[in-house]
C-alpha atoms as a PDB file:
ATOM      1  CA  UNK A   1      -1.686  51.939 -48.850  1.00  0.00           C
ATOM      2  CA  UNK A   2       1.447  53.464 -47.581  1.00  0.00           C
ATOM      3  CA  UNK A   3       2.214  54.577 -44.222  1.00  0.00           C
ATOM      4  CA  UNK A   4       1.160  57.787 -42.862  1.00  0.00           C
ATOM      5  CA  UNK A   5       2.517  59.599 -40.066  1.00  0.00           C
ATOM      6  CA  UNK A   6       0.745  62.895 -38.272  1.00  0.00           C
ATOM      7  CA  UNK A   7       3.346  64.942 -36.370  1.00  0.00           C
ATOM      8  CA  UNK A   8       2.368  66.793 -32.916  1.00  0.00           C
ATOM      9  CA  UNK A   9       1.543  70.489 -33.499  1.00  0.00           C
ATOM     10  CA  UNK A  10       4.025  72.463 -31.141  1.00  0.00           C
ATOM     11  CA  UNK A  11       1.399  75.603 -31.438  1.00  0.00           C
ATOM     12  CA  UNK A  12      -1.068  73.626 -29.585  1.00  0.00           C
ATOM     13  CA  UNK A  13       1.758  72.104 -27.035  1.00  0.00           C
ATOM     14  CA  UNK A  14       2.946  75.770 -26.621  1.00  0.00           C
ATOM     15  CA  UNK A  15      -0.761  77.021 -25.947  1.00  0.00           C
ATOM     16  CA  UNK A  16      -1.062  73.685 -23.091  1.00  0.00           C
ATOM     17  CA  UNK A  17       2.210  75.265 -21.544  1.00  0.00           C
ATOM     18  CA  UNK A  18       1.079  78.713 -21.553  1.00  0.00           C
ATOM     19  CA  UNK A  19      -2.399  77.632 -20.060  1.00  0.00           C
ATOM     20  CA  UNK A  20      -0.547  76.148 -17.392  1.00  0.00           C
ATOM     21  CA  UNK A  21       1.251  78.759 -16.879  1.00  0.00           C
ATOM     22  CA  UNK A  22      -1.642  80.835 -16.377  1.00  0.00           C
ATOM     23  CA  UNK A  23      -3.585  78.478 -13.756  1.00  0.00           C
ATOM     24  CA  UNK A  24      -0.090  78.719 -11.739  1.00  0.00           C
ATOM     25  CA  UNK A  25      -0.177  82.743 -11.766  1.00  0.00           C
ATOM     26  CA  UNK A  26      -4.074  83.029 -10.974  1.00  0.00           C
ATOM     27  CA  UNK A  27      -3.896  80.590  -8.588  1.00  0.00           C
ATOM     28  CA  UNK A  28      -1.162  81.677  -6.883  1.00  0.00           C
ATOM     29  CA  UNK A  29      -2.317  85.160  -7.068  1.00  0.00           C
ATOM     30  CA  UNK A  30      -5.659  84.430  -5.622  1.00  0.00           C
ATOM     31  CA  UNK A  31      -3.951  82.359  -2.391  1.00  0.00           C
ATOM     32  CA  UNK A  32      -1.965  85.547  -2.159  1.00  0.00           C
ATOM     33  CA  UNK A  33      -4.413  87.820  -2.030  1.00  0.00           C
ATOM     34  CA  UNK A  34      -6.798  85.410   0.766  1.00  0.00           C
ATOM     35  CA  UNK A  35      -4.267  85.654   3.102  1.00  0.00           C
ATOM     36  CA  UNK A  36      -3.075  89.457   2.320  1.00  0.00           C
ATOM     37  CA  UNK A  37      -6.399  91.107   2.273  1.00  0.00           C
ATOM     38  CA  UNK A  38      -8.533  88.765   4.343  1.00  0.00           C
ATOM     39  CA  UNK A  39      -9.205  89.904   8.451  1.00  0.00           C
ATOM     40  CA  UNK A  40      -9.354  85.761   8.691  1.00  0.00           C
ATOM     41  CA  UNK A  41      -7.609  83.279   6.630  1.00  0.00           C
ATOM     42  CA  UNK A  42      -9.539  80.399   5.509  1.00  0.00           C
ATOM     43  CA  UNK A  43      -6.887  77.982   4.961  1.00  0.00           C
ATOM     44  CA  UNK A  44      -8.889  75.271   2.956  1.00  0.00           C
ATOM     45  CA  UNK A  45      -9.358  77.727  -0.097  1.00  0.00           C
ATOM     46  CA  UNK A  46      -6.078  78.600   0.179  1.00  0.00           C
ATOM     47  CA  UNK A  47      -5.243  75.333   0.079  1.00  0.00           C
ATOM     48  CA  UNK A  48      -7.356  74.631  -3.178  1.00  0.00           C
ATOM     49  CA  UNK A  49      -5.563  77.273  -4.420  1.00  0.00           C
ATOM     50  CA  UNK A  50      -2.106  75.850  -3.814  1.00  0.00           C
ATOM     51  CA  UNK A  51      -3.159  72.688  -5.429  1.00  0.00           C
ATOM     52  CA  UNK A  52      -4.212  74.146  -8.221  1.00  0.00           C
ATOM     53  CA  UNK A  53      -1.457  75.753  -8.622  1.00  0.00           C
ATOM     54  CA  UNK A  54       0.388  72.634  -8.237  1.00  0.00           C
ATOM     55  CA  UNK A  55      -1.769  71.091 -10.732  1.00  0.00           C
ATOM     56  CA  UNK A  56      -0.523  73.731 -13.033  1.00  0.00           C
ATOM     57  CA  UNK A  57       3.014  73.742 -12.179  1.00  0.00           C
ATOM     58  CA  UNK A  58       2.397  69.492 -13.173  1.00  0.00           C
ATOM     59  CA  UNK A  59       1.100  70.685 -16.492  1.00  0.00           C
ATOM     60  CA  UNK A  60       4.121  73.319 -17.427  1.00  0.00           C
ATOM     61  CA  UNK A  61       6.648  70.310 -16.743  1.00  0.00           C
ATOM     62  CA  UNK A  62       4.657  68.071 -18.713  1.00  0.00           C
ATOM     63  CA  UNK A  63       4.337  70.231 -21.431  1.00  0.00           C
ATOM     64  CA  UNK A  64       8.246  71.126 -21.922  1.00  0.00           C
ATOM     65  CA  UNK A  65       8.854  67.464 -21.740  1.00  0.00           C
ATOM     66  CA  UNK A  66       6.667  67.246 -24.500  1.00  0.00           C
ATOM     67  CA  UNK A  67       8.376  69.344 -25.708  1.00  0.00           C
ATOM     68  CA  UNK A  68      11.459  68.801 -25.910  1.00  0.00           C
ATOM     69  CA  UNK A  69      10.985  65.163 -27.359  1.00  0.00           C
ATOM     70  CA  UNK A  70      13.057  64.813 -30.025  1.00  0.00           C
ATOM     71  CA  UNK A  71      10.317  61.879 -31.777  1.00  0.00           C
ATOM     72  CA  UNK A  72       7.399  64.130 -32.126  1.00  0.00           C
ATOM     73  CA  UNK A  73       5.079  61.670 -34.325  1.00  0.00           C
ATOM     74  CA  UNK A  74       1.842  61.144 -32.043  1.00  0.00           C
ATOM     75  CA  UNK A  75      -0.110  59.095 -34.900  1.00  0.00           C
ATOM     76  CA  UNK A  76       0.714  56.522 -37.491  1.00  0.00           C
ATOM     77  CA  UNK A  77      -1.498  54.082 -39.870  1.00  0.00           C
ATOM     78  CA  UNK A  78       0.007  51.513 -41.553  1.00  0.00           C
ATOM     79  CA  UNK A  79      -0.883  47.846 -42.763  1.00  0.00           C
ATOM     80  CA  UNK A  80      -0.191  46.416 -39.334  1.00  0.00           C
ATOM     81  CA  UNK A  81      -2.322  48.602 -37.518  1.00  0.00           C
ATOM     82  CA  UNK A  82      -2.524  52.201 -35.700  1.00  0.00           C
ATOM     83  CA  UNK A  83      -0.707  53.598 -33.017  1.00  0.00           C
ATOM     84  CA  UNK A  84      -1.482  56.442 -31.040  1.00  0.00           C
ATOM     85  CA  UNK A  85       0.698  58.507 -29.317  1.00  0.00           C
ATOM     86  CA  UNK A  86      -1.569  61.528 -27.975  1.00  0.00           C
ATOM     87  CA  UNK A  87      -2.192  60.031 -24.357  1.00  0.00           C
ATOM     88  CA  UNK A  88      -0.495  58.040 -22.166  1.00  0.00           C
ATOM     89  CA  UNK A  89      -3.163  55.191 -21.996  1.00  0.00           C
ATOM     90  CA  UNK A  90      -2.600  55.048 -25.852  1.00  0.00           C
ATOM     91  CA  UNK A  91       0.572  54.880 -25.487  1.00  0.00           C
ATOM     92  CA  UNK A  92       0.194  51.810 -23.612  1.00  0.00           C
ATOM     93  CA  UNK A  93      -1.950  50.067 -25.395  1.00  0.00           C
ATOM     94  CA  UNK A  94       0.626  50.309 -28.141  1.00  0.00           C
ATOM     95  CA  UNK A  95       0.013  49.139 -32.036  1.00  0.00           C
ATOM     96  CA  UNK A  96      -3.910  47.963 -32.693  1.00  0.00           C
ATOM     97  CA  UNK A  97      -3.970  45.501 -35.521  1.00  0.00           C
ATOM     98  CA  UNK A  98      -7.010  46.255 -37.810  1.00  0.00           C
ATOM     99  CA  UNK A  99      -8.541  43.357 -37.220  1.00  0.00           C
ATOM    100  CA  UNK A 100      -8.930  43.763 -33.966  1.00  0.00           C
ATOM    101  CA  UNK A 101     -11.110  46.601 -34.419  1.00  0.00           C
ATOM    102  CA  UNK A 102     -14.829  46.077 -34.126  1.00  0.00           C
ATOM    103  CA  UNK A 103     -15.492  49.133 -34.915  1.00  0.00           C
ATOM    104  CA  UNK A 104     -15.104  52.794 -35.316  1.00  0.00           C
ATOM    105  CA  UNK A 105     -17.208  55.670 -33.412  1.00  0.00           C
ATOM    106  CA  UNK A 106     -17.332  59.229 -33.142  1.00  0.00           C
ATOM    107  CA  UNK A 107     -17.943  60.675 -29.692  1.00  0.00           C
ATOM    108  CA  UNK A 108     -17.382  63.582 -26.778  1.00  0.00           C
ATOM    109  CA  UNK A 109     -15.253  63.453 -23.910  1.00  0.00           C
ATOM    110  CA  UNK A 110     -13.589  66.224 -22.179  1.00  0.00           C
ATOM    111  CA  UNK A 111     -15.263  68.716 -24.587  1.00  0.00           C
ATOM    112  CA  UNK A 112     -13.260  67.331 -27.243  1.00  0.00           C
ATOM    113  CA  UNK A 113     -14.395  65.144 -29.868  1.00  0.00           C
ATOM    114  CA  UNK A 114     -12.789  61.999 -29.885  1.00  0.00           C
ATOM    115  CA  UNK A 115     -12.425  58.713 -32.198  1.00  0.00           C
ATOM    116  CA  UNK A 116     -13.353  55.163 -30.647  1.00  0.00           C
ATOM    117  CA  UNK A 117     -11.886  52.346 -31.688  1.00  0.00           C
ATOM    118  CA  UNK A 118     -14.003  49.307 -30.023  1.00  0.00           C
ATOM    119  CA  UNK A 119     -11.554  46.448 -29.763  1.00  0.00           C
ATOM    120  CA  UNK A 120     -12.782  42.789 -30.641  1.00  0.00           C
ATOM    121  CA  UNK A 121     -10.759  41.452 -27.619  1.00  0.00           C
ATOM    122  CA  UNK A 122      -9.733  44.533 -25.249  1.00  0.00           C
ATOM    123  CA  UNK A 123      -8.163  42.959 -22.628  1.00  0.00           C
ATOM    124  CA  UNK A 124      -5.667  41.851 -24.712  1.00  0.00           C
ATOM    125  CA  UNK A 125      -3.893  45.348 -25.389  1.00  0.00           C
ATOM    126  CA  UNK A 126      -5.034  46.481 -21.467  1.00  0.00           C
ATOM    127  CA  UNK A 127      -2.621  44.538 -19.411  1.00  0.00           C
ATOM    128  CA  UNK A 128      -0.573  47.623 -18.423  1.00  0.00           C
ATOM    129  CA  UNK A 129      -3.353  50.078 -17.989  1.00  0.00           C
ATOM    130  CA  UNK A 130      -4.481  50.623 -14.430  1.00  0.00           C
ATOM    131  CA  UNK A 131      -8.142  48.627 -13.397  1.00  0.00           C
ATOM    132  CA  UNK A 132     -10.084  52.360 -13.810  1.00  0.00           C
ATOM    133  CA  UNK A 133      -9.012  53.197 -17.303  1.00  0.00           C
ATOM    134  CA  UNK A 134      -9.249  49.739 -18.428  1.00  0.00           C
ATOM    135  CA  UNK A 135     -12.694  49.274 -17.929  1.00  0.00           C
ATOM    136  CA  UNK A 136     -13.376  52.328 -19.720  1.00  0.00           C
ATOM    137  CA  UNK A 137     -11.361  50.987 -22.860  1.00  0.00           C
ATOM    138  CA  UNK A 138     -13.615  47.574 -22.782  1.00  0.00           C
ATOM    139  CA  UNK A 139     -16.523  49.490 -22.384  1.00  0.00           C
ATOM    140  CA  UNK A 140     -16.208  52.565 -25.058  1.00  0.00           C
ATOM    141  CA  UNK A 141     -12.989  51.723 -26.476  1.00  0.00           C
ATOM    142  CA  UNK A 142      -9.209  53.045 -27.206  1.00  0.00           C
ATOM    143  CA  UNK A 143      -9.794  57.287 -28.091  1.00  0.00           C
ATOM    144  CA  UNK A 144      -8.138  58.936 -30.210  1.00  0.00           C
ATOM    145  CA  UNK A 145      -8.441  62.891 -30.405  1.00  0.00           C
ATOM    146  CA  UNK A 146      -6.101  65.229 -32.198  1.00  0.00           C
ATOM    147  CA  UNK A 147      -6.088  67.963 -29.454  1.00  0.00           C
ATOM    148  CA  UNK A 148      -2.111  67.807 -29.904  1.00  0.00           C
ATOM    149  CA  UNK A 149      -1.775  66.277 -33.527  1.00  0.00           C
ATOM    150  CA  UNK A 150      -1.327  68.587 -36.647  1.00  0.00           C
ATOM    151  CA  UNK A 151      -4.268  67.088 -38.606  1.00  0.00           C
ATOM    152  CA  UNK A 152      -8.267  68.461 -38.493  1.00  0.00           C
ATOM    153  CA  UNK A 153     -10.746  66.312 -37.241  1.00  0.00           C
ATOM    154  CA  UNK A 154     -12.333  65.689 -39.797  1.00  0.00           C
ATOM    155  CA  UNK A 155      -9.454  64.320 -41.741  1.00  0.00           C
ATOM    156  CA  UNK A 156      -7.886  61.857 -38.886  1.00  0.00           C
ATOM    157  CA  UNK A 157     -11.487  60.646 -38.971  1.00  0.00           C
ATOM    158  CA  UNK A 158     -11.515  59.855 -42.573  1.00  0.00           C
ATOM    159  CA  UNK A 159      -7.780  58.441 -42.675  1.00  0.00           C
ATOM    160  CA  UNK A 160      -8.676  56.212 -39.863  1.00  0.00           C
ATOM    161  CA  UNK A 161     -12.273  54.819 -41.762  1.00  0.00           C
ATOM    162  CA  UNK A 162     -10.161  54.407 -45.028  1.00  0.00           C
ATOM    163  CA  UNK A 163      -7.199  52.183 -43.698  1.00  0.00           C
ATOM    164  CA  UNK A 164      -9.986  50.768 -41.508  1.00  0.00           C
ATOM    165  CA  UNK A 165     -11.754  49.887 -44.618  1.00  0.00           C
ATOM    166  CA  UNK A 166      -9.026  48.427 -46.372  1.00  0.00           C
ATOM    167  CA  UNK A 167      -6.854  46.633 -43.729  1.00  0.00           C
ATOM    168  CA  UNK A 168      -9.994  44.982 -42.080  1.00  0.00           C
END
């Protein structure tokens, strides 16, 4: 089988910007308007507000440095393996040889559905990953969701089972 590459979708990156975009202007609006319009400022939900906003203002930078990446490939299958580009724990772990893959799940997290891969030996591909995320990896696995990637579900899923199939 030849190597396949799935490119990032910059409609979806855009829509990540623009939804932090909007958390920054409703949060900052709603701080605003607590200590405007209120006869008594309560300063720890206008402090929630201000790190939400934050939070927001985190997700508009990360989103144009997205971006602007000039490699935008976030998922590849080939004969040595898979790599996944799509979070930055994948991006850690790196390239997963095939046959180090126990198996292959289907799941939920976040509200997104996301592919497992359980790893035969996971603490060999966890070394840089702090002790919190790595125990989630040995537990449930490396996921892969294509929340960012230009590819349905449906389809990663059955690219993943067929190199799976034939590389293992």
């Amino acid at each position: 089988m030849k190597e396949i590459t799935v490119n990032f979708d910059k409609k979806k990156r855009i829509k990540i910007l623009l939804f932090g975009a909007l958390i920054v202007l409703v949060c900052l609006t709603a701080a605003y308007c607590m200590v405007s319009f209120s006869e008594k400022i309560r300063i720890y939900p206008v402090l929630g507000m201000i790190v939400c906003a934050v939070f927001g203002v985190f997700m508009i930078f990360g989103s144009v440095k997205n971006l602007l990446k000039k490699n935008d490939v976030g998922l590849i299958l080939n004969s040595a393996g898979i790599i996944f580009k799509g979070t930055p724990n994948a991006r850690k772990v790196g390239n997963i040889a095939w046959n180090d893959i126990e198996s292959i799940s289907v799941g939920t997290a976040y509200s997104s559905p996301f592919i497992f891969l359980k790893l035969l030996n996971p603490e060999k591909y966890c070394t840089n990953i702090s002790p919190q995320f790595r125990q989630n990896i040995i537990d449930n696995g490396v996921g892969i969701t294509n929340d960012e990637l230009s590819i349905e579900f449906d389809d990663m899923k059955n690219l993943i089972s067929q190199y799976f199939n034939h590389y293992k």
